[in-house]
Protein backbone atom coordinates (compact mmCIF):
# COMPACT_ATOMS: atom_id res chain seq x y z
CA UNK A 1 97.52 67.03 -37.94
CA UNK A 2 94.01 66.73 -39.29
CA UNK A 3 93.30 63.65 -41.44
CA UNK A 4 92.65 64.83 -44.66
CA UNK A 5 95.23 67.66 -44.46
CA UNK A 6 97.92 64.33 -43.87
CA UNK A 7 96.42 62.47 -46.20
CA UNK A 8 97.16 65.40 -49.13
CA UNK A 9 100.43 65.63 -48.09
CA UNK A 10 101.07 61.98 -48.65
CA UNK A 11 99.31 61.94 -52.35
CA UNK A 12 101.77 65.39 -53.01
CA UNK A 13 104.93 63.42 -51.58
CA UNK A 14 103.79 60.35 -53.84
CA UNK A 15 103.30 62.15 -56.73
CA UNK A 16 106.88 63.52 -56.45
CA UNK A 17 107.78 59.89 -56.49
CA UNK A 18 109.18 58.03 -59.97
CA UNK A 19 106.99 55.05 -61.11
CA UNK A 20 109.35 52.47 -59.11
CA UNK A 21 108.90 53.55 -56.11
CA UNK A 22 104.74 54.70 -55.98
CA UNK A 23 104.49 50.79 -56.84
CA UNK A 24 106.40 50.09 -53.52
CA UNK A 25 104.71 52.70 -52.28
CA UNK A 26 101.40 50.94 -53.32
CA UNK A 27 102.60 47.33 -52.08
CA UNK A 28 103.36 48.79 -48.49
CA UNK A 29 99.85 50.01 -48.42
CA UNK A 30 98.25 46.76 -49.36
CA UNK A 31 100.47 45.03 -46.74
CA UNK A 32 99.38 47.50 -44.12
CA UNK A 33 95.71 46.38 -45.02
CA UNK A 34 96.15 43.27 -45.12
CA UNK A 35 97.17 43.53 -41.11
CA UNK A 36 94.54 45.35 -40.47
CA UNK A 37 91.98 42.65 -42.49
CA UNK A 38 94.03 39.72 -40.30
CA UNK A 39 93.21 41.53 -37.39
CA UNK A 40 89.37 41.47 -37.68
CA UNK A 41 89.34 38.45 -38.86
CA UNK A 42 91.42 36.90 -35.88
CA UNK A 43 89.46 38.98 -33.58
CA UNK A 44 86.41 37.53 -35.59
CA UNK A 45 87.65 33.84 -35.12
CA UNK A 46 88.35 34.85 -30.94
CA UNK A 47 84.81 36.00 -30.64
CA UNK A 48 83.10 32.69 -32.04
CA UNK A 49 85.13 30.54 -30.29
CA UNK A 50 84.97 32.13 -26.71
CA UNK A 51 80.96 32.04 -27.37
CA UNK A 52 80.89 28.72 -28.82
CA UNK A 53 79.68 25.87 -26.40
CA UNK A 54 81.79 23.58 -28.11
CA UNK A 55 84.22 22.73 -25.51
CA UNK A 56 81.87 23.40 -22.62
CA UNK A 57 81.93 19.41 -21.66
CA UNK A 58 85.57 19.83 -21.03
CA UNK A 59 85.17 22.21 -18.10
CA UNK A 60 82.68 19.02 -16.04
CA UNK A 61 84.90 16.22 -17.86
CA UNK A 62 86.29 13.98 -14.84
CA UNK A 63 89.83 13.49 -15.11
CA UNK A 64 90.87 10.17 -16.34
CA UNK A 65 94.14 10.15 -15.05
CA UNK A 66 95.79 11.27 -11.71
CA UNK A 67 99.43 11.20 -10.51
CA UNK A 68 98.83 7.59 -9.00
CA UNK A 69 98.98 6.21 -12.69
CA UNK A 70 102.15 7.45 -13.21
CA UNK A 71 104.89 4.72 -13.40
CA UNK A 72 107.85 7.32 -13.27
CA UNK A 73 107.74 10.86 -12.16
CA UNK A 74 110.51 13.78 -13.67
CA UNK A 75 111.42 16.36 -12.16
């Protein structure tokens, strides 16, 4: 179904509606953008911090520690 032809069918359902319900109506929508705002922002927040260099001295860090130093191991 073509966008706009969907989209006037949902406005005609909701103006079917009584006043209760076209507010949850209206709630469900903002949640629905709200996902989609968390999304690019998450996505946003991914992007920086797989370009950021700010980590980069943990992939030639020597490790401190080996299993030597261990007193007890678990299994």
């Amino acid at each position: 179904m073509d966008r706009n032809l969907l989209i006037d069918s949902i406005v005609n359902k909701i103006k079917q509606l009584p006043e209760a319900k076209i507010i949850e109506v209206s709630n469900f929508a903002d949640f629905l953008l709200s996902k989609i705002d968390d999304g690019i922002l998450q996505d946003g927040i991914q992007k920086i911090t797989s370009e950021s260099k700010a980590f980069e001295y943990l992939l030639v860090e020597e490790d401190i520690y080996s299993v030597n130093d261990l007193k007890e191991k678990y299994n």
